[in-house]
C-alpha atoms as a PDB file:
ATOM      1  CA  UNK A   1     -17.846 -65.505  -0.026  1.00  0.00           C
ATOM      2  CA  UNK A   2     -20.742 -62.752  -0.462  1.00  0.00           C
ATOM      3  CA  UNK A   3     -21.165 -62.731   2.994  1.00  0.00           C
ATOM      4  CA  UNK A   4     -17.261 -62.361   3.996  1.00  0.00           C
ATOM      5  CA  UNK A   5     -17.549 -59.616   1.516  1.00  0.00           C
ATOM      6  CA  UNK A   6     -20.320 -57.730   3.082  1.00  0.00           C
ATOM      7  CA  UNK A   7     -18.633 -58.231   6.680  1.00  0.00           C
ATOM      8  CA  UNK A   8     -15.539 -56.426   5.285  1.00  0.00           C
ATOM      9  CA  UNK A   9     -17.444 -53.604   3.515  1.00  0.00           C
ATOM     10  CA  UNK A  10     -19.664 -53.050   6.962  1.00  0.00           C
ATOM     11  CA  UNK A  11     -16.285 -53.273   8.921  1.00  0.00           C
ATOM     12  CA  UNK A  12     -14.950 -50.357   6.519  1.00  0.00           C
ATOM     13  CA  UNK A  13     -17.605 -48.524   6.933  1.00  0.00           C
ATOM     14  CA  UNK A  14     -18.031 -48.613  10.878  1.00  0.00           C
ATOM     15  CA  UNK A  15     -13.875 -47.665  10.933  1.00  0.00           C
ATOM     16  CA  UNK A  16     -14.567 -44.549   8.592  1.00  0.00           C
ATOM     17  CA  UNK A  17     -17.314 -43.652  10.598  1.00  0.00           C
ATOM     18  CA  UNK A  18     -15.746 -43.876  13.843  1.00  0.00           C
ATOM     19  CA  UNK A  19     -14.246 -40.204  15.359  1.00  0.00           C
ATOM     20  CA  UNK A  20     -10.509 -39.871  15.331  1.00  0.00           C
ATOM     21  CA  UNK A  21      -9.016 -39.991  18.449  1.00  0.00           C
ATOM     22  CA  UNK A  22      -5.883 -38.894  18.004  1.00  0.00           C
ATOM     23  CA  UNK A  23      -5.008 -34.824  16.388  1.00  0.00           C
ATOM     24  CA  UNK A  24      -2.258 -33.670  15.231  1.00  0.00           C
ATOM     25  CA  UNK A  25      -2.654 -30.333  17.080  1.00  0.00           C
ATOM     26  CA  UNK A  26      -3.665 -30.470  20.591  1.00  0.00           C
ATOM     27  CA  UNK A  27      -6.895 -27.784  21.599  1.00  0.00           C
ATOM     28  CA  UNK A  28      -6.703 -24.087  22.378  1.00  0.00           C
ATOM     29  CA  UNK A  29      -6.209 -23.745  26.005  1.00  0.00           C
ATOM     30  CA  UNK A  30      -8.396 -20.483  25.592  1.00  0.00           C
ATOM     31  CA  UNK A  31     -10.845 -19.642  23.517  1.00  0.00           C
ATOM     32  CA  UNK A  32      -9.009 -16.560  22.433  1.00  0.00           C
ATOM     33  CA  UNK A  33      -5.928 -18.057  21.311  1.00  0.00           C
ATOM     34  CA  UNK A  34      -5.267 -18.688  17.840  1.00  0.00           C
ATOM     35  CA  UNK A  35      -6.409 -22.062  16.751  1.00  0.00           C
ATOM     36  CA  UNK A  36      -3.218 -22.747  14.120  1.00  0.00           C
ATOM     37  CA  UNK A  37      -1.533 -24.113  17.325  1.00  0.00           C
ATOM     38  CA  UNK A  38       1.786 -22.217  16.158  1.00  0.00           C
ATOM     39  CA  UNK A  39       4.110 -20.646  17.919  1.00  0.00           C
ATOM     40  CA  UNK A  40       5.695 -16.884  16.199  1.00  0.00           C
ATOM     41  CA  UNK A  41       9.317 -18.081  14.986  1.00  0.00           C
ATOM     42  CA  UNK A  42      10.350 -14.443  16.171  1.00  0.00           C
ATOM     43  CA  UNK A  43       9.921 -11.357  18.248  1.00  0.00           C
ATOM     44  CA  UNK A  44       9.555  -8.123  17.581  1.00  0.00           C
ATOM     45  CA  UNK A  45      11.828  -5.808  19.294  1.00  0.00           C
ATOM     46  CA  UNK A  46      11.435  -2.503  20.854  1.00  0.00           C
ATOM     47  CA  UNK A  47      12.142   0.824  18.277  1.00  0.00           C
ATOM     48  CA  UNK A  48      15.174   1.597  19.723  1.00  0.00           C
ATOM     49  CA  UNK A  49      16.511  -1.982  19.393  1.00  0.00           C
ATOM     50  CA  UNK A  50      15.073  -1.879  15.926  1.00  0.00           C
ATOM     51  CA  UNK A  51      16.724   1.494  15.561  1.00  0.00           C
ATOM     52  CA  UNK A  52      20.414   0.093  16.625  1.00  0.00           C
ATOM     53  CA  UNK A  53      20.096  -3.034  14.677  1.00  0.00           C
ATOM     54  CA  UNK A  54      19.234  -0.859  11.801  1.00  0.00           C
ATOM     55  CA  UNK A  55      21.901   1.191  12.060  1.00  0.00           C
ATOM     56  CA  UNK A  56      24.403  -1.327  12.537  1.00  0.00           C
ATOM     57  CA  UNK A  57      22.987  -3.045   9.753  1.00  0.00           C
ATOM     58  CA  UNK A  58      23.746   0.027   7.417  1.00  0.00           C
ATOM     59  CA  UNK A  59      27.413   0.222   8.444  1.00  0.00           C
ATOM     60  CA  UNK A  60      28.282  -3.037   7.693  1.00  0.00           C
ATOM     61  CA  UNK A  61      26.234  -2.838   4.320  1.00  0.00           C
ATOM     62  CA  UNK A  62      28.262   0.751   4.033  1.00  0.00           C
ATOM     63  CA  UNK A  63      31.921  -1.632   5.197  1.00  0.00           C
ATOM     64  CA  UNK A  64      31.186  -4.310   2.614  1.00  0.00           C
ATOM     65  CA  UNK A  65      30.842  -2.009  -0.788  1.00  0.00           C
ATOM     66  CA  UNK A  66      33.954  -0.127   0.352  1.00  0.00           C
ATOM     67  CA  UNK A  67      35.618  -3.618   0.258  1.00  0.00           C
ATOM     68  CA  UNK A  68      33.886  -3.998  -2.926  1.00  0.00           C
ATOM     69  CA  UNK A  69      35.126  -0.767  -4.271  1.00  0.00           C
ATOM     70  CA  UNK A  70      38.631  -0.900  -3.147  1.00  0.00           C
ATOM     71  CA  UNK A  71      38.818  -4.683  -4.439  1.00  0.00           C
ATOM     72  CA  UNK A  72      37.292  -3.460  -7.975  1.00  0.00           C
ATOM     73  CA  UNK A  73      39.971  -0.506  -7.778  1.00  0.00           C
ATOM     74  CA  UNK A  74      43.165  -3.028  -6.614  1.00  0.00           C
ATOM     75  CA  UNK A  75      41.866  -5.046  -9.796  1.00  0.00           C
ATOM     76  CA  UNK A  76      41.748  -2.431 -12.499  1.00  0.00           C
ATOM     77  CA  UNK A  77      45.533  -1.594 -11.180  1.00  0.00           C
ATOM     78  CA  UNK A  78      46.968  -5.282 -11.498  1.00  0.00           C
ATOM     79  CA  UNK A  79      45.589  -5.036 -14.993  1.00  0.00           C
ATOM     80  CA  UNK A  80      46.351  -2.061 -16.625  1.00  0.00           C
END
């Protein structure tokens, strides 16, 4: 029994010591690359794309509180 119990200890120790094979990222293919092993989930676009998607951006911002407003306004008129 004490020996079966030193074979499994020895056994757990050999396995723990052993290198891991397997990684759950795969190597840098150059040394300069970053070593996360992530890709960017997005792009950065050019200024003037920037600048367009801005802009559109602000009109629909400006399209939605005029909704707002005119809903607020249609409201206060059923009411009173």
């Amino acid at each position: 029994m004490k020996c079966l119990a030193m074979l499994v200890a020895i056994s757990v120790i050999a396995a723990s010591a052993a290198p891991v094979k397997c990684r759950a990222q795969s190597p840098a293919t150059s040394p300069t690359a970053p070593v996360t092993g992530m890709k960017p989930d997005r792009t950065t676009a050019d200024p003037a794309t920037r600048k367009a998607m801005r802009e559109k951006e602000t009109a629909l911002r400006q399209k939605r509180a005029d909704c707002r407003k005119q809903a607020r306004q249609q409201k206060e008129t059923q009411k009173g």
